[in-house]
C-alpha atoms as a PDB file:
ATOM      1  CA  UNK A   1     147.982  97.261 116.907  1.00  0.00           C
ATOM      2  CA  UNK A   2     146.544  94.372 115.157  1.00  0.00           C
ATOM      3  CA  UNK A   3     148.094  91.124 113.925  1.00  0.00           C
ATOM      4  CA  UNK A   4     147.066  92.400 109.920  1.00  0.00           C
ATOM      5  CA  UNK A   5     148.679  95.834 110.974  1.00  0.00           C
ATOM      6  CA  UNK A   6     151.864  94.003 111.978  1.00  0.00           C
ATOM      7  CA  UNK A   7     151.827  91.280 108.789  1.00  0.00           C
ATOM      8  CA  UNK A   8     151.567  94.500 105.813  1.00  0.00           C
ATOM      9  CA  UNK A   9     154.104  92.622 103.359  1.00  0.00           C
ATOM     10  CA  UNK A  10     152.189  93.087  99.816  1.00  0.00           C
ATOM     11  CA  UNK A  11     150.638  95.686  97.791  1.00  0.00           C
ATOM     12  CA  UNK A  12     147.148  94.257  97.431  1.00  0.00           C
ATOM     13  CA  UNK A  13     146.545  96.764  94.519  1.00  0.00           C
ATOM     14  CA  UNK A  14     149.761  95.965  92.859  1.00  0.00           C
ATOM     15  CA  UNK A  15     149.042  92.891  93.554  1.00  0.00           C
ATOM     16  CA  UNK A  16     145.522  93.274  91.690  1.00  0.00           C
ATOM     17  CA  UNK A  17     147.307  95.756  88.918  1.00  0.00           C
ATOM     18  CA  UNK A  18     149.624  92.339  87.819  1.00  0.00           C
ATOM     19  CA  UNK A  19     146.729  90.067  87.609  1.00  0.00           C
ATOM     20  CA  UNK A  20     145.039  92.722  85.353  1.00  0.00           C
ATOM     21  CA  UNK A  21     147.544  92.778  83.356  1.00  0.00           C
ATOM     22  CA  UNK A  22     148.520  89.241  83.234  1.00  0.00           C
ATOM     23  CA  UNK A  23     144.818  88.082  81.875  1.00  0.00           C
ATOM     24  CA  UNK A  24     144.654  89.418  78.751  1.00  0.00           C
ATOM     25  CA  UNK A  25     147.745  86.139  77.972  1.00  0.00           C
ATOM     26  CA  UNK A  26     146.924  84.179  80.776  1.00  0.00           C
ATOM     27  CA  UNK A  27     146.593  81.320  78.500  1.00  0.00           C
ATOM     28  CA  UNK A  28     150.062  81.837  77.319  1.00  0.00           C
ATOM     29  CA  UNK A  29     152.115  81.586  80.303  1.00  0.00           C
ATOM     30  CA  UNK A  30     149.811  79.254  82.774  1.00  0.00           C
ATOM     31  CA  UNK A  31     151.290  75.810  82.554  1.00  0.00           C
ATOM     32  CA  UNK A  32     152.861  75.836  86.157  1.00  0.00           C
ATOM     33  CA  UNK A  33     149.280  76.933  86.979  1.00  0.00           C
ATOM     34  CA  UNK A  34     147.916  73.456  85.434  1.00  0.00           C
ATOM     35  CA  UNK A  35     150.601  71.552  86.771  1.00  0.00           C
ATOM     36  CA  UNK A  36     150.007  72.163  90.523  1.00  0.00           C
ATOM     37  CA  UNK A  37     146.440  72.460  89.835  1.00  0.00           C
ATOM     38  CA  UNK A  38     147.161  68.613  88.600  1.00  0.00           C
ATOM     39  CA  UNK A  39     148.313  67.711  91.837  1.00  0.00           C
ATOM     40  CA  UNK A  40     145.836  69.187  93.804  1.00  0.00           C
ATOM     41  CA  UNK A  41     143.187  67.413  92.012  1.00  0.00           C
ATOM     42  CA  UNK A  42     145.113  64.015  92.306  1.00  0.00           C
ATOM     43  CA  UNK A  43     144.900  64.493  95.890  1.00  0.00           C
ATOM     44  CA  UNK A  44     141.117  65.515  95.449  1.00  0.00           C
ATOM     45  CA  UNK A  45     140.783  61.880  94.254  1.00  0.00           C
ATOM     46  CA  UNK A  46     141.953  60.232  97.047  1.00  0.00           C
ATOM     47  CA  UNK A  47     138.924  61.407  98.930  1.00  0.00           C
ATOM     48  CA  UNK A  48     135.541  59.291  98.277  1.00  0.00           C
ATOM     49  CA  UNK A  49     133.712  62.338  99.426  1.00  0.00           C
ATOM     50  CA  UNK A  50     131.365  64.118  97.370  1.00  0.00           C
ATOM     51  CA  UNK A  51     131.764  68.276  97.456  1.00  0.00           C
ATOM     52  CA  UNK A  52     128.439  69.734  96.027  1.00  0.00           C
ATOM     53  CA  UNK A  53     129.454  73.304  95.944  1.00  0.00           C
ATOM     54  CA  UNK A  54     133.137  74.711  95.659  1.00  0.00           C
ATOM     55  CA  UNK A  55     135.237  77.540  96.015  1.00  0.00           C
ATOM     56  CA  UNK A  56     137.813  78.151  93.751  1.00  0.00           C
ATOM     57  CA  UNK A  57     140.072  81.178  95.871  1.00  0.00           C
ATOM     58  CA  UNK A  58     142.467  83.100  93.546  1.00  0.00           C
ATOM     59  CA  UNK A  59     141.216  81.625  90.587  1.00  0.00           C
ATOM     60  CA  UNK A  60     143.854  82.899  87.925  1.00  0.00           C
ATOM     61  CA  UNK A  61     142.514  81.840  84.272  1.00  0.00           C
ATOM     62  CA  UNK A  62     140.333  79.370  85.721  1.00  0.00           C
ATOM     63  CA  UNK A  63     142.298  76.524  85.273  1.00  0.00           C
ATOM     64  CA  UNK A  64     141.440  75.134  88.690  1.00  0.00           C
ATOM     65  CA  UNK A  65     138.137  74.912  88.179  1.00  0.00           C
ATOM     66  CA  UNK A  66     138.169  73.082  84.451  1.00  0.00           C
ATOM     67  CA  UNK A  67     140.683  70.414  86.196  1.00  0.00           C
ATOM     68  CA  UNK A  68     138.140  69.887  88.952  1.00  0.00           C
ATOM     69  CA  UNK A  69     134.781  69.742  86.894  1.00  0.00           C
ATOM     70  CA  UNK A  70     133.513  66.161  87.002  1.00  0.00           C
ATOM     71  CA  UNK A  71     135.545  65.000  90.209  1.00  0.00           C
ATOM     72  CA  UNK A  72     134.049  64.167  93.127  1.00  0.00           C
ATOM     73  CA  UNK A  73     130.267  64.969  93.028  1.00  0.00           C
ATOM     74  CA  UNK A  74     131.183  68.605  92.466  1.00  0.00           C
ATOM     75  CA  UNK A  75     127.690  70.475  90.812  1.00  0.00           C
ATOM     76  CA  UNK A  76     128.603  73.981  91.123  1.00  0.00           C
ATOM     77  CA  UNK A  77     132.075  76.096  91.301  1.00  0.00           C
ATOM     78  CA  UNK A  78     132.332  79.638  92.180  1.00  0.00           C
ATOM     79  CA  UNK A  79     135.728  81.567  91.201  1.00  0.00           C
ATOM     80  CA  UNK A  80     137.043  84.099  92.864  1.00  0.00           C
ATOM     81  CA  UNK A  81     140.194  86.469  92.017  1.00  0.00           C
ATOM     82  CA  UNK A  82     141.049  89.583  93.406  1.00  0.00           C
ATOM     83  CA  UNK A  83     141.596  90.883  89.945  1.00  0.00           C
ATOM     84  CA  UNK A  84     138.168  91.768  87.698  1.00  0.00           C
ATOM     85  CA  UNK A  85     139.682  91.128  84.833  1.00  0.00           C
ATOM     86  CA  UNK A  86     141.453  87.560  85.785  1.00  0.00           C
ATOM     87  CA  UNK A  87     137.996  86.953  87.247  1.00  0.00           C
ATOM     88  CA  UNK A  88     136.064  87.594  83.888  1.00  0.00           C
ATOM     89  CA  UNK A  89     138.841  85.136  81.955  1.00  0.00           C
ATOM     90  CA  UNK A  90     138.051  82.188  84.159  1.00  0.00           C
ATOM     91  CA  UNK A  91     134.270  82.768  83.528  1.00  0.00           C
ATOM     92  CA  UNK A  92     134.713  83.208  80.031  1.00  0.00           C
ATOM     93  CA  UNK A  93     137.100  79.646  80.190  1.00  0.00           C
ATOM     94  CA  UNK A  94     134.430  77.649  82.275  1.00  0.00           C
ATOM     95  CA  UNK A  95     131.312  78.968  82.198  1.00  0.00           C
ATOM     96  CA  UNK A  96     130.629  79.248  85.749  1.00  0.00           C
ATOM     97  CA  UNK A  97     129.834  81.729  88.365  1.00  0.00           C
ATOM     98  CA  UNK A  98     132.963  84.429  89.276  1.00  0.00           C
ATOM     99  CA  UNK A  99     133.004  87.700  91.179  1.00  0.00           C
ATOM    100  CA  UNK A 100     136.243  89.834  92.243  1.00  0.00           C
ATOM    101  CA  UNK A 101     137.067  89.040  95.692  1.00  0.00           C
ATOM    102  CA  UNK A 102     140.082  89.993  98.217  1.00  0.00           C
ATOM    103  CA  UNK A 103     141.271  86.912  99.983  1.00  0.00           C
ATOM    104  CA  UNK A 104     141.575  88.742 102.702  1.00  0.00           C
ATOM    105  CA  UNK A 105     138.270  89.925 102.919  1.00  0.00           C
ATOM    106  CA  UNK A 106     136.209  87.189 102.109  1.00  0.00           C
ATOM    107  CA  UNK A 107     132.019  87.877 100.580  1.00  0.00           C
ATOM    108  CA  UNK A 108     130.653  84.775 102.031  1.00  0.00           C
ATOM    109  CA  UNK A 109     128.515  83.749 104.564  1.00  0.00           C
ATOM    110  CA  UNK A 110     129.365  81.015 106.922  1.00  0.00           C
ATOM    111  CA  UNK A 111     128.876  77.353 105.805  1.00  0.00           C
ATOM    112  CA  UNK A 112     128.909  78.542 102.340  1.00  0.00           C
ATOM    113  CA  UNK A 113     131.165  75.609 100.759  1.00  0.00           C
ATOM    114  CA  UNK A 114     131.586  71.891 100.734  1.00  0.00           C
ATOM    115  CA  UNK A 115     135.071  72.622  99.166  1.00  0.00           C
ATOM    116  CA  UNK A 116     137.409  75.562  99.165  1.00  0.00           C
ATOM    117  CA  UNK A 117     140.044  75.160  96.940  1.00  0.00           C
ATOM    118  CA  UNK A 118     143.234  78.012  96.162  1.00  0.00           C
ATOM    119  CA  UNK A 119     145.938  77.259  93.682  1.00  0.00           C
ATOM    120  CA  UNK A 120     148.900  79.223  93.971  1.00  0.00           C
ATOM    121  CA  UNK A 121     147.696  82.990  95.075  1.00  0.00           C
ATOM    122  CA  UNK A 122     148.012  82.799  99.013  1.00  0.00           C
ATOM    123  CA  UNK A 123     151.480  83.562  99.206  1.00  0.00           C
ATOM    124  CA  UNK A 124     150.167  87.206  98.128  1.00  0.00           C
ATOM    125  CA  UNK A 125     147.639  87.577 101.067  1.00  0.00           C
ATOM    126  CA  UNK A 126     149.155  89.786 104.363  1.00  0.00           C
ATOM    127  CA  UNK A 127     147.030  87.921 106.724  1.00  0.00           C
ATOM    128  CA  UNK A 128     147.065  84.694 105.563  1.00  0.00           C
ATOM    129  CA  UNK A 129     146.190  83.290 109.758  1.00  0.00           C
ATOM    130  CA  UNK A 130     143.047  85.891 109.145  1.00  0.00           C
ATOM    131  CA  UNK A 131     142.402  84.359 105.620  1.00  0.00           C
ATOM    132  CA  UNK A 132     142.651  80.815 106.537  1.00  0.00           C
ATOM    133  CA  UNK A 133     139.973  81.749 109.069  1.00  0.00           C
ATOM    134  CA  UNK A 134     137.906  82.952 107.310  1.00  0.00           C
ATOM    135  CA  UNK A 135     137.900  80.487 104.712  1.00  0.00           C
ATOM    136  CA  UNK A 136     137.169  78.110 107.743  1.00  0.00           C
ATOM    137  CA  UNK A 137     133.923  79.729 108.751  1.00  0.00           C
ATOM    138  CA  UNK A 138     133.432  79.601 104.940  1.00  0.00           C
ATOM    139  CA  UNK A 139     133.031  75.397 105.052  1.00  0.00           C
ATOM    140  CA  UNK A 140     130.190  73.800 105.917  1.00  0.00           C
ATOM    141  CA  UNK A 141     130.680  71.296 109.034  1.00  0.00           C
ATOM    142  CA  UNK A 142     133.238  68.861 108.183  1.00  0.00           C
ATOM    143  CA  UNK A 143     134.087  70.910 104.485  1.00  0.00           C
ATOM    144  CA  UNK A 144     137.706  70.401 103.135  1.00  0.00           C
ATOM    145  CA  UNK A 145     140.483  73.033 102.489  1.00  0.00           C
ATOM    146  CA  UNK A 146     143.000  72.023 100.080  1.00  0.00           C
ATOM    147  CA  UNK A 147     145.324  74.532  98.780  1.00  0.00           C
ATOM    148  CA  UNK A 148     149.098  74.824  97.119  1.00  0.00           C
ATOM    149  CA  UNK A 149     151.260  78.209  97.632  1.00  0.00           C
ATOM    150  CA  UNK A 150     154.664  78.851  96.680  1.00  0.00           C
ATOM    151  CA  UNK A 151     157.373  78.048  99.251  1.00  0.00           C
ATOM    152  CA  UNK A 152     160.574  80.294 100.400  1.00  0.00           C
ATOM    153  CA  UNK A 153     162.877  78.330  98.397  1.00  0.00           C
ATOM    154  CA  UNK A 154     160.834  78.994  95.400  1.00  0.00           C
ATOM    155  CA  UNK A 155     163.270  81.031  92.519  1.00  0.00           C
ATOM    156  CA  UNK A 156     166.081  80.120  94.674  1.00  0.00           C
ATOM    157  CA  UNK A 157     168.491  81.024  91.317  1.00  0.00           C
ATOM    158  CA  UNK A 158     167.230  84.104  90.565  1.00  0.00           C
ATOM    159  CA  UNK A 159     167.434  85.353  94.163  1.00  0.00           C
ATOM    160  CA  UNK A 160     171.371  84.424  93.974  1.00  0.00           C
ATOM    161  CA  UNK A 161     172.307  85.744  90.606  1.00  0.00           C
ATOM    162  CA  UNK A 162     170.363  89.330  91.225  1.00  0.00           C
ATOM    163  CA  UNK A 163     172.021  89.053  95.052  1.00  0.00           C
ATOM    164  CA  UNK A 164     175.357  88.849  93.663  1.00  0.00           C
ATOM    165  CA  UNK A 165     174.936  91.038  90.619  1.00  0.00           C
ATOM    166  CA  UNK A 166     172.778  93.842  92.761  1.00  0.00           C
ATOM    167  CA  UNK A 167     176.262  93.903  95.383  1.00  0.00           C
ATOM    168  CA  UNK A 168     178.455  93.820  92.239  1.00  0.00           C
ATOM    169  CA  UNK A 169     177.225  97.091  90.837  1.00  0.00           C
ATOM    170  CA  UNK A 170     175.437  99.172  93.256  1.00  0.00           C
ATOM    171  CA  UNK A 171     177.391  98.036  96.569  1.00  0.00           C
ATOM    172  CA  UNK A 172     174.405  96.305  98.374  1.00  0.00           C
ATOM    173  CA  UNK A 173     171.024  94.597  97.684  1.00  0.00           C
ATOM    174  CA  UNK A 174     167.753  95.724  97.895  1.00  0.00           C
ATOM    175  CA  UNK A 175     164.288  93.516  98.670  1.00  0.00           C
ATOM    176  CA  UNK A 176     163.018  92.966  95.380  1.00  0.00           C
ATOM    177  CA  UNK A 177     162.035  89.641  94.992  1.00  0.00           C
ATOM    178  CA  UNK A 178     158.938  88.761  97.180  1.00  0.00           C
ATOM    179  CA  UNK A 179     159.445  86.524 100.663  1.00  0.00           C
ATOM    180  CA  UNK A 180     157.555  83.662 101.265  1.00  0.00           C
ATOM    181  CA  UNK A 181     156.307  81.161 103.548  1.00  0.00           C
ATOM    182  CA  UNK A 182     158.260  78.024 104.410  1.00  0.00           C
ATOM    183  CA  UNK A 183     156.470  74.511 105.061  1.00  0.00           C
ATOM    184  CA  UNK A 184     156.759  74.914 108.893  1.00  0.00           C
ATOM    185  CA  UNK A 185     155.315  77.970 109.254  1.00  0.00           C
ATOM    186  CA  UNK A 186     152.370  77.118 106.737  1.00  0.00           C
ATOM    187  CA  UNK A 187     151.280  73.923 108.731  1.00  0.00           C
ATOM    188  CA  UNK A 188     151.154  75.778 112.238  1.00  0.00           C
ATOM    189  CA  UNK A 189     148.919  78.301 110.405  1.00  0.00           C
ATOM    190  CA  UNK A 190     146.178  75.609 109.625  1.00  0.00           C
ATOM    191  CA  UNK A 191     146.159  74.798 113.335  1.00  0.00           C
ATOM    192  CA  UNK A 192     146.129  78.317 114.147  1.00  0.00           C
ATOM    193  CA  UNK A 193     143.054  79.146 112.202  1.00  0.00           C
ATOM    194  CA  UNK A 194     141.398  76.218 113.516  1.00  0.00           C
ATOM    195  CA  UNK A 195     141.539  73.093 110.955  1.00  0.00           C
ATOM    196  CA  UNK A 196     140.851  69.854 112.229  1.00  0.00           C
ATOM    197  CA  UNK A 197     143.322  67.321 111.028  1.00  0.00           C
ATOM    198  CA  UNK A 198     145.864  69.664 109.265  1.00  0.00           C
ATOM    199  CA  UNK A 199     148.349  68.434 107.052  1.00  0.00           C
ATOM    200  CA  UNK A 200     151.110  70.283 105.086  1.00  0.00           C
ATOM    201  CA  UNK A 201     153.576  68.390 102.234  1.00  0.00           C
ATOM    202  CA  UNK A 202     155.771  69.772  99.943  1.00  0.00           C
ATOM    203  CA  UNK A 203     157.264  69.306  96.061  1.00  0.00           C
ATOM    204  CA  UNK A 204     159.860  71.154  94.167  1.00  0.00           C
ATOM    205  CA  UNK A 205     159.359  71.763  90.538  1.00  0.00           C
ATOM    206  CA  UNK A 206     162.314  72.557  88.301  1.00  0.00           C
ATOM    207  CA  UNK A 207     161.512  73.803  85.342  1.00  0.00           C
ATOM    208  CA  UNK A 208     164.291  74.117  82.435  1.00  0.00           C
ATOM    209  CA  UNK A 209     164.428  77.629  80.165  1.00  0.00           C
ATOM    210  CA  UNK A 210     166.453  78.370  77.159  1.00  0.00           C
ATOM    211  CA  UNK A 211     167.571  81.396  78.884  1.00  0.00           C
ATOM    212  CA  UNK A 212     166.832  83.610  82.392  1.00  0.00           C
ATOM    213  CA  UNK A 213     164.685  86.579  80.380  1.00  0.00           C
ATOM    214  CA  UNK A 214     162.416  83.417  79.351  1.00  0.00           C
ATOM    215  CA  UNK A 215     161.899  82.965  82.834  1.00  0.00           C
ATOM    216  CA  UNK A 216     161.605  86.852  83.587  1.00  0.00           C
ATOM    217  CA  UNK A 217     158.752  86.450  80.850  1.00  0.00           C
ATOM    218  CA  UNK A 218     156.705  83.576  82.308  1.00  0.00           C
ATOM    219  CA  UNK A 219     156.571  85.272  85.653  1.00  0.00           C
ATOM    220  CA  UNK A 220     155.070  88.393  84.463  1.00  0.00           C
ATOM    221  CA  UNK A 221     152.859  86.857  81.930  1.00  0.00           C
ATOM    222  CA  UNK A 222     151.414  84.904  85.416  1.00  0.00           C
ATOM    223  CA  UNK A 223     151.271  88.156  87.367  1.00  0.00           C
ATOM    224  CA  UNK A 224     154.215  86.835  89.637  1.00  0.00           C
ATOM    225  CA  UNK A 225     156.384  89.734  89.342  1.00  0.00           C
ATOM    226  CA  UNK A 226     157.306  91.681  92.451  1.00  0.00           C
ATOM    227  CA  UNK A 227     154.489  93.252  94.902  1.00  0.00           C
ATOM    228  CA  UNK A 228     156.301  93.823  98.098  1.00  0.00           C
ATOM    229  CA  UNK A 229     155.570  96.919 100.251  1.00  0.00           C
ATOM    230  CA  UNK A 230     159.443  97.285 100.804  1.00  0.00           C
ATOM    231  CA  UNK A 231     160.279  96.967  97.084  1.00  0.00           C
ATOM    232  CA  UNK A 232     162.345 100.049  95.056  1.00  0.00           C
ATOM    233  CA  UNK A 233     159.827 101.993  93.274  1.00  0.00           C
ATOM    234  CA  UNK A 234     162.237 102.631  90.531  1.00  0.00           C
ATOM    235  CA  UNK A 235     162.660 100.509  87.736  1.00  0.00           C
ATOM    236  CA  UNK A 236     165.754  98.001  87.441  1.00  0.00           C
ATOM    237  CA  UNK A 237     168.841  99.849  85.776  1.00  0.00           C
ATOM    238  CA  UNK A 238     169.095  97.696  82.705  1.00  0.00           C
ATOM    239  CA  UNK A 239     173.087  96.824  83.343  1.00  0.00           C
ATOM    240  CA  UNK A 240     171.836  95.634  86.834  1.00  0.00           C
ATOM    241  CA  UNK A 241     169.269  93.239  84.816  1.00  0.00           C
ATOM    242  CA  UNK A 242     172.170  92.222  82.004  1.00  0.00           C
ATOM    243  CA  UNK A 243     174.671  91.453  84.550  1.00  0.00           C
ATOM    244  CA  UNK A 244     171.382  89.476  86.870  1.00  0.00           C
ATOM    245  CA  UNK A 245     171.086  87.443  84.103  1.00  0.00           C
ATOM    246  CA  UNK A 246     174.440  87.257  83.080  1.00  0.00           C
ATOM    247  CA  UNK A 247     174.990  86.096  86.402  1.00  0.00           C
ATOM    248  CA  UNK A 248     172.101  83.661  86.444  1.00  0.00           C
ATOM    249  CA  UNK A 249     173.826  81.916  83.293  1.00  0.00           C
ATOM    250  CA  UNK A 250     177.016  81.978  84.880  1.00  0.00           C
ATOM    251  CA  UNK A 251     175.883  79.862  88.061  1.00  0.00           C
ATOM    252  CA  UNK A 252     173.312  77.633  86.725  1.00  0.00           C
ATOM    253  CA  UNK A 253     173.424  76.861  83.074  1.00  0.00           C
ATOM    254  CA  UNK A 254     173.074  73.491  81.794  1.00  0.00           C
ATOM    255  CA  UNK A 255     175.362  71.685  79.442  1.00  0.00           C
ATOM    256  CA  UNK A 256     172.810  72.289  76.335  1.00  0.00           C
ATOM    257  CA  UNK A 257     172.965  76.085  77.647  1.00  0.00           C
ATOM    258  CA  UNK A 258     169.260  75.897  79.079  1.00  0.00           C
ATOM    259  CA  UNK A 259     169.126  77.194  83.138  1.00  0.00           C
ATOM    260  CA  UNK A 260     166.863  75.788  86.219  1.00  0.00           C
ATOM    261  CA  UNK A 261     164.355  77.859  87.557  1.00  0.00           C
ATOM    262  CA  UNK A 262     162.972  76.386  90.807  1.00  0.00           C
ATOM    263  CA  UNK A 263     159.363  76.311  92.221  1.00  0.00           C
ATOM    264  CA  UNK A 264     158.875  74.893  95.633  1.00  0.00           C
ATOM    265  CA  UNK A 265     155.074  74.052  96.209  1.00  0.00           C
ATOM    266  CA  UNK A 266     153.703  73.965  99.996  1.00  0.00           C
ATOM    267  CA  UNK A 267     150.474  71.867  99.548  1.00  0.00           C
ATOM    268  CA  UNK A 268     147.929  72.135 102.361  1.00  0.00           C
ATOM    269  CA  UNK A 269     144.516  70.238 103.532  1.00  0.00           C
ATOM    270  CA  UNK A 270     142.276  70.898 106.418  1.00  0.00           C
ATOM    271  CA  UNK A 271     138.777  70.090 107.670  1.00  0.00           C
ATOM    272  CA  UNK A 272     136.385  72.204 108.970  1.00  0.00           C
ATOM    273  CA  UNK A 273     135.740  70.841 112.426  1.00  0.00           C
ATOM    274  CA  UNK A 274     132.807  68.591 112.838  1.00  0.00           C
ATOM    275  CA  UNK A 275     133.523  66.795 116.512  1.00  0.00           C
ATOM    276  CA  UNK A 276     130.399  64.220 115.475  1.00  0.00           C
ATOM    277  CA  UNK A 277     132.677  62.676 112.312  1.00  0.00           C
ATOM    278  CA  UNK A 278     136.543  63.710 112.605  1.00  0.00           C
ATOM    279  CA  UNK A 279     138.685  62.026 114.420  1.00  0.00           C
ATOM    280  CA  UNK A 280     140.851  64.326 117.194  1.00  0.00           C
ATOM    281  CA  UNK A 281     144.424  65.661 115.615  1.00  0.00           C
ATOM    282  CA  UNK A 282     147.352  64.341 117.279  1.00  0.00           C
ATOM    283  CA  UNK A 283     149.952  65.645 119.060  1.00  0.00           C
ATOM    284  CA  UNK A 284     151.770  69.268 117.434  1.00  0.00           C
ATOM    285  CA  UNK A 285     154.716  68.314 115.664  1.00  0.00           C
ATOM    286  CA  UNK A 286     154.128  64.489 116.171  1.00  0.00           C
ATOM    287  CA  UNK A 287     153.121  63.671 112.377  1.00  0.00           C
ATOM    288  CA  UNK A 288     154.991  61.719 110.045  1.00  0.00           C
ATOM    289  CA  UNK A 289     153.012  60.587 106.869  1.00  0.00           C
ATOM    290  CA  UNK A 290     152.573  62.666 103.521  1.00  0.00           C
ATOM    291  CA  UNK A 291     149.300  64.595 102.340  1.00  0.00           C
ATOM    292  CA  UNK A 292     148.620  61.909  99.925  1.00  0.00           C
ATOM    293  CA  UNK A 293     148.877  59.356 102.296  1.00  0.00           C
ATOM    294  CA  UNK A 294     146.718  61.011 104.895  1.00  0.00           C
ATOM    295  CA  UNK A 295     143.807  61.982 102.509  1.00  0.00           C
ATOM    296  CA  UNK A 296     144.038  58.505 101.085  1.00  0.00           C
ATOM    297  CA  UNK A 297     143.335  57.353 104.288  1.00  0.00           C
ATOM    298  CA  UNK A 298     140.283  59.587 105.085  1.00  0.00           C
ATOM    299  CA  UNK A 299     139.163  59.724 101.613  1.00  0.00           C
ATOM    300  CA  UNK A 300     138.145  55.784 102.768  1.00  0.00           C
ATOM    301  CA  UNK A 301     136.739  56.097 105.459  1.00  0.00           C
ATOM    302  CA  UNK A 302     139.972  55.816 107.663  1.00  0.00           C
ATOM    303  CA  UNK A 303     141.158  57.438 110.451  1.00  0.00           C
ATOM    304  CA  UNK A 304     144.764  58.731 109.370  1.00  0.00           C
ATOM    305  CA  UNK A 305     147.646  56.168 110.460  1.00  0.00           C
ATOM    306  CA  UNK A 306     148.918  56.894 114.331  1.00  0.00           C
ATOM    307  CA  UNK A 307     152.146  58.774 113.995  1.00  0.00           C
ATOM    308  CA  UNK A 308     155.335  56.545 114.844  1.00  0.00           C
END
């Protein structure tokens, strides 16, 4: 048996069904989309490196690629999205090249990209050791991977109010919110695929809605809403969703009646190797400086700080 027969955690087609249904209003529900995208082009900018051609991996409504246009010598972006539909929306935003394309099973040939970039859509891949190496033999020599994904303690609330609501009425409690990676486990997969220099940070958004169904709202209008392989197929029993968000009031609410909904964000940058420019990676588990601070120092011709 395989590693990607052991990893089957997603419905890929579900997983494609969502986005196609979540493009029509992309534009609608994408702002978490533009805020990480933000970030990752902040830390774009702390690179004086120029990145010709670009891949934008999971592209959503394109708002990747309109946040990167103009930064850092970039001349051409190709989007990608596993969903035809999502894929025809960024086009249609940007006006650049897009094709549908699994992120675990990767079109290109090798040394494609300068830059492959992937803004919150590789917490859906199964194999995301084969799809980081892949993306690898994607780069050119010395190419940069720079990514964000959503982190286990992402929705936190909403995992404790349908917990505690699903054991309330129906005596246990089923998988149906989607697991994810935690920051640990995503940095040893950069040095498992093969990154030179891999560095992993983290932030935690908290984002404040008038009420849980809001929140319920956002997520599907993203095409964040369940895909797990282990997931009920039946829909939610609406007084197991009035009492979840009853619940979800209950524990979190605010004084002015609004609740949290957190989003933790595992950012991630690697380098294709290229043993004639890159400095050698230290030790495993011997790091101790933030992305930003890192990239800041290669983006200037640095070699990263030594690790205290």
């Amino acid at each position: 048996m395989s590693d990607a027969d052991t990893m089957q955690v997603f419905d890929r087609q579900l997983v494609r069904r969502h986005r196609d249904r979540a493009a029509a209003t992309i534009a609608d529900h994408d702002f978490l989309l533009r805020e990480v995208g933000s970030r990752l082009a902040e830390r774009l900018e702390l690179i004086r490196r120029s990145f010709p051609r670009v891949l934008d991996l999971g592209c959503h409504g394109g708002e990747m690629a309109g946040l990167l246009q103009g930064l850092s010598g970039i001349q051409q972006i190709i989007q990608a999205d596993i969903s035809p539909r999502m894929a025809g929306v960024a086009g249609a935003a940007n006006g650049t090249a897009v094709l549908a394309a699994d992120e675990e099973l990767l079109p290109f040939a090798p040394g494609s990209f300068d830059m492959v970039v992937s803004n919150l859509s590789l917490h859906w891949v199964n194999d995301l050791p084969g799809t980081l190496i892949q993306v690898r033999q994607a780069l050119r020599p010395d190419g940069l991977f720079l990514a964000a994904m959503f982190g286990g303690d992402t929705l936190f609330e909403l995992r404790r109010a349908l917990m505690e609501a699903e054991s309330e009425i129906l005596g246990g409690v089923s998988p149906r919110i989607s697991p994810m990676a935690g920051l640990r486990d995503a940095a040893g997969l950069l040095q498992r695929a093969g990154f030179a220099l891999p560095v992993a940070d983290m932030d935690t958004l908290t984002v404040s809605y008038a009420n849980p169904f809001r929140l319920l709202s956002d997520l599907r209008g993203m095409g964040e809403t369940n895909a797990g392989l282990s997931r009920l197929r039946r829909p939610m029993p609406s007084a197991l969703l009035a009492r979840t968000m009853e619940r979800y009031v209950e524990l979190f609410a605010e004084e002015d009646g609004s609740v949290p909904a957190t989003f933790q964000v595992i950012f991630l940058a690697g380098w294709s190797p290229d043993a004639s420019v890159q400095q050698q990676p230290a030790k495993r588990g011997s790091a101790s400086h933030r992305l930003a601070e890192v990239l800041s120092e290669i983006g200037q011709g640095q070699p990263p700080a030594k690790p205290h």
